[in-house]
C-alpha atoms as a PDB file:
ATOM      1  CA  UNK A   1     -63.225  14.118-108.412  1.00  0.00           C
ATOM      2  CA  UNK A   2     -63.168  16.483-105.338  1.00  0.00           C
ATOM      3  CA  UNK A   3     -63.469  14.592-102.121  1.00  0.00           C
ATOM      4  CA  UNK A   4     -65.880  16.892 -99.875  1.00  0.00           C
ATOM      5  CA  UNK A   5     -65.485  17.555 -96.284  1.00  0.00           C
ATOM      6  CA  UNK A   6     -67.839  18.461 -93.656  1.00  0.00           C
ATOM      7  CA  UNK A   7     -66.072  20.090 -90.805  1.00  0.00           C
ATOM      8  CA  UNK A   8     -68.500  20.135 -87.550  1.00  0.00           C
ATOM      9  CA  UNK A   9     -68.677  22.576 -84.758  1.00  0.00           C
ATOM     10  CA  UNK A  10     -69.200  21.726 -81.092  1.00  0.00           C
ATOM     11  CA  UNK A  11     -69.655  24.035 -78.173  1.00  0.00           C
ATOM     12  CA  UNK A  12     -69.951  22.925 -74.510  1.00  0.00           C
ATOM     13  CA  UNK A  13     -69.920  25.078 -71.257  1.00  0.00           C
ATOM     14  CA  UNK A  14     -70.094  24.069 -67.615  1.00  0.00           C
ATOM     15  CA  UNK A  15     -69.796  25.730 -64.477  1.00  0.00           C
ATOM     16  CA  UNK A  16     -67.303  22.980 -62.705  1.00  0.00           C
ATOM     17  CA  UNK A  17     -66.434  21.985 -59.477  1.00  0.00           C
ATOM     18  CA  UNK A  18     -64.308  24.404 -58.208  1.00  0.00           C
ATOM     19  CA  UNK A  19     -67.090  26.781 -59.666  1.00  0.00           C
ATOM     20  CA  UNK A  20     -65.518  28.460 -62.519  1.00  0.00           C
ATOM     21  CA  UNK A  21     -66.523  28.155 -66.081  1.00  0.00           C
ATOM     22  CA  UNK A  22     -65.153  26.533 -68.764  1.00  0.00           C
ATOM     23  CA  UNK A  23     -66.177  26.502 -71.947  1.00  0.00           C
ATOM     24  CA  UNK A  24     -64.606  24.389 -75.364  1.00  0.00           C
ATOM     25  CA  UNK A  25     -65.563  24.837 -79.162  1.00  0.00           C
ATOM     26  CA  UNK A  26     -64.144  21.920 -81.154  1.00  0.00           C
ATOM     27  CA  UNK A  27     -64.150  21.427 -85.021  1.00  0.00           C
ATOM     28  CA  UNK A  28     -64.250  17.593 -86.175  1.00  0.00           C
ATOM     29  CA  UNK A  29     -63.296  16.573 -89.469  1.00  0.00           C
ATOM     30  CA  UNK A  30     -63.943  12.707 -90.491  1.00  0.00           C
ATOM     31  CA  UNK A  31     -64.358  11.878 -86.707  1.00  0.00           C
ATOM     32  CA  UNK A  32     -61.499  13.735 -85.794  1.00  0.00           C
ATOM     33  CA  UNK A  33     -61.110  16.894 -83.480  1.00  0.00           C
ATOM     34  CA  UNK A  34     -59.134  19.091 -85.985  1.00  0.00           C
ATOM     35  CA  UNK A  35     -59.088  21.864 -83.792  1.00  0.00           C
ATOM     36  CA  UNK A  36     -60.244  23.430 -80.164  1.00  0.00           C
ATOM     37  CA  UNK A  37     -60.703  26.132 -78.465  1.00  0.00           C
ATOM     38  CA  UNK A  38     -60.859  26.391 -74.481  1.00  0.00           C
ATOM     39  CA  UNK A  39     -61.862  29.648 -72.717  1.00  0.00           C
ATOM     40  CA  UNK A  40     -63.912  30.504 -69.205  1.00  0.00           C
ATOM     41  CA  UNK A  41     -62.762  32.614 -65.911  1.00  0.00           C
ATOM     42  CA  UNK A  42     -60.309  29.872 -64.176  1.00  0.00           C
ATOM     43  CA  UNK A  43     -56.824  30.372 -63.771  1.00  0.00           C
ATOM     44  CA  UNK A  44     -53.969  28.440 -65.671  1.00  0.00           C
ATOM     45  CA  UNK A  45     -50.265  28.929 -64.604  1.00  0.00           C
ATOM     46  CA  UNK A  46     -48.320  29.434 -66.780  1.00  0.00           C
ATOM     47  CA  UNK A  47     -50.753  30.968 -68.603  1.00  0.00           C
ATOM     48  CA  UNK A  48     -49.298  29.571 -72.004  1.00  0.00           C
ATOM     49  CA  UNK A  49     -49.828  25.775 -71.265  1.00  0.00           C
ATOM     50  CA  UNK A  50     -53.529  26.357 -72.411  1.00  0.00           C
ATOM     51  CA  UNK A  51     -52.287  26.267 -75.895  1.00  0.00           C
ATOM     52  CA  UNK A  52     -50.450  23.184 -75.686  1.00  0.00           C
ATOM     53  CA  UNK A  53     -53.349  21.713 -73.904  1.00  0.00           C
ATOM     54  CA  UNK A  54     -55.588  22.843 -76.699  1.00  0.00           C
ATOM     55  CA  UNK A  55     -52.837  20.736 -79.243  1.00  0.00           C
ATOM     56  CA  UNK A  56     -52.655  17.864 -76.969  1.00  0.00           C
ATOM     57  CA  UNK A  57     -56.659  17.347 -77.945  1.00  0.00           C
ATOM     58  CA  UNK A  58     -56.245  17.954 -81.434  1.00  0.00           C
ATOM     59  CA  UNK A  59     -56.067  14.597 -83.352  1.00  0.00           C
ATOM     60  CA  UNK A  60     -58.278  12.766 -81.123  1.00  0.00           C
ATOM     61  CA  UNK A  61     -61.056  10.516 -82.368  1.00  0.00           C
ATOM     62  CA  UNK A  62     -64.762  11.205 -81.140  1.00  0.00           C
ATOM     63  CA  UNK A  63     -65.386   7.968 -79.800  1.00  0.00           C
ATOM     64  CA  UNK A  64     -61.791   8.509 -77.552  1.00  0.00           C
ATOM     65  CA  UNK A  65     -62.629   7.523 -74.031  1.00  0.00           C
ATOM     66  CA  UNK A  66     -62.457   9.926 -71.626  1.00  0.00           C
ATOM     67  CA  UNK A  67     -59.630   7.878 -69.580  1.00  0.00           C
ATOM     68  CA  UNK A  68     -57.487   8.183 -72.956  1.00  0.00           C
ATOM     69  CA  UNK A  69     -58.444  11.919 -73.160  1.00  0.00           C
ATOM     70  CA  UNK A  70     -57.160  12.638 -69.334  1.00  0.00           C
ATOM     71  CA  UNK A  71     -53.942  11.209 -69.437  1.00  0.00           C
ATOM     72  CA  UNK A  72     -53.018  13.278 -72.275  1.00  0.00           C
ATOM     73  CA  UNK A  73     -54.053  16.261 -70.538  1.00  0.00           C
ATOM     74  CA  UNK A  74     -52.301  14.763 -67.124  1.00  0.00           C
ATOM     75  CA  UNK A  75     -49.355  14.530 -69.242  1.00  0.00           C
ATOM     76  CA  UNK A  76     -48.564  17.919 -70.548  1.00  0.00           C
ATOM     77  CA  UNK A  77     -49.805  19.271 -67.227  1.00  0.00           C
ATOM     78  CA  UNK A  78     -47.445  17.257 -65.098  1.00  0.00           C
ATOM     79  CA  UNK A  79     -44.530  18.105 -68.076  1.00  0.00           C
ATOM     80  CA  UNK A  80     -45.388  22.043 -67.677  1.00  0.00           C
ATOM     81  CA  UNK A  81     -46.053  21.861 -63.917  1.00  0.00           C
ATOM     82  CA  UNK A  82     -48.993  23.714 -64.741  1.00  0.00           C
ATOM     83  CA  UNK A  83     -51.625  24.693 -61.524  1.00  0.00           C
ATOM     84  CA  UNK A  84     -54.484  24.762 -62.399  1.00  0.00           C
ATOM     85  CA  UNK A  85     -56.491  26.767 -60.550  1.00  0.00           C
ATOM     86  CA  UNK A  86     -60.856  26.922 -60.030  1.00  0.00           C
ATOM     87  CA  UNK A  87     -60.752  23.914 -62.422  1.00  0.00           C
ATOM     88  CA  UNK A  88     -59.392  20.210 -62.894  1.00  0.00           C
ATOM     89  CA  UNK A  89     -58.510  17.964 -65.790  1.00  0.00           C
ATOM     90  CA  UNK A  90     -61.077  15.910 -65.162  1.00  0.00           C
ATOM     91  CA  UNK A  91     -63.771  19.001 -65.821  1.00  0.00           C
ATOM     92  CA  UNK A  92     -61.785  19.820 -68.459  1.00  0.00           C
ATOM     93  CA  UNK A  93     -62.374  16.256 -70.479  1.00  0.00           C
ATOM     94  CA  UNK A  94     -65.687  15.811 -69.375  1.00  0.00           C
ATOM     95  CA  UNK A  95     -66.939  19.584 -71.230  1.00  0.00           C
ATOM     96  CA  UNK A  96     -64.462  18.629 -74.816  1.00  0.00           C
ATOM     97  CA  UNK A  97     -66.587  15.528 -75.141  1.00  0.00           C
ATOM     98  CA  UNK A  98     -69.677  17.333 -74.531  1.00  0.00           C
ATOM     99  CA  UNK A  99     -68.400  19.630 -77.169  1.00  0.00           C
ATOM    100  CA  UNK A 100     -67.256  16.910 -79.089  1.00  0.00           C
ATOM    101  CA  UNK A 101     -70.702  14.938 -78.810  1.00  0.00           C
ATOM    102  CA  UNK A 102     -72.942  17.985 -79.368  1.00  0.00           C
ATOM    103  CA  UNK A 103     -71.322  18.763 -82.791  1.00  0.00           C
ATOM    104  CA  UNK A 104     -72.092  15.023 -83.948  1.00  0.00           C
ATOM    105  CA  UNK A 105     -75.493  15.383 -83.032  1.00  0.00           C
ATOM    106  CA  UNK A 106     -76.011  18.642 -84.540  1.00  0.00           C
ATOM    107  CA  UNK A 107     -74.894  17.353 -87.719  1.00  0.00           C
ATOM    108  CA  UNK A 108     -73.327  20.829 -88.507  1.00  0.00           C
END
C-alpha cells in the first residue's frame, strides 16, 4: 500500500518594524516545514545568506516555539555576519509561523 501525503502551503506577509515587507511561503509535510520561501523589499548582506536562512527553517516542526525558531536564525546570522537591513530576526520568525499556522488552518 501507498502511504499518501498531503503537502500544505502557507503564505504570510507583514510590513515590519523597520517598515519593509517580508513575506514567507512554507510547504509542511506531516507537521514539518519541508520547504520555504522568503522574499519582500529589505536588504540582506551578503545577499546569499537568505538561502541558508531559508535551510536553517527547513525541518522544523509546526508547533516549534518561536524562541527555538530565533536562535536558529541568530545562529547562521551571527556565523555569516549577515546585516540585516529594514528588517530583524525577530520579524522574520514571527511572519514563518504565521505562514506556518495559516497553512494548518487552511487545510490545503
Amino acid at each position: 500500500m501507498v502511504g499518501v501525503f498531503l503537502v500544505r502551503r502557507g503564505f504570510a506577509s507583514e510590513k515590519v518594524k523597520g517598515g519593509k515587507l517580508v513575506q514567507v511561503r512554507v510547504e509542511v509535510d506531516e507537521d514539518v516545514v519541508k520547504n520555504v520561501r522568503i522574499t519582500g523589499d529589505f536588504f540582506l548582506h551578503p545577499e546569499e545568506v537568505l538561502e541558508e536562512i531559508e535551510e536553517s527553517l527547513v525541518g522544523v516542526g509546526v508547533f516549534e516555539q518561536e524562541e527555538t525558531i530565533l536562535e536558529r536564525l541568530k545562529r547562521v546570522i551571527k556565523e555569516r555576519e549577515a546585516i540585516l537591513v529594514g528588517f530583524s530576526a525577530e520579524g522574520l520568525v514571527r511572519v514563518f509561523k504565521e505562514a506556518v499556522s495559516s497553512c494548518l488552518q487552511s487545510g490545503e
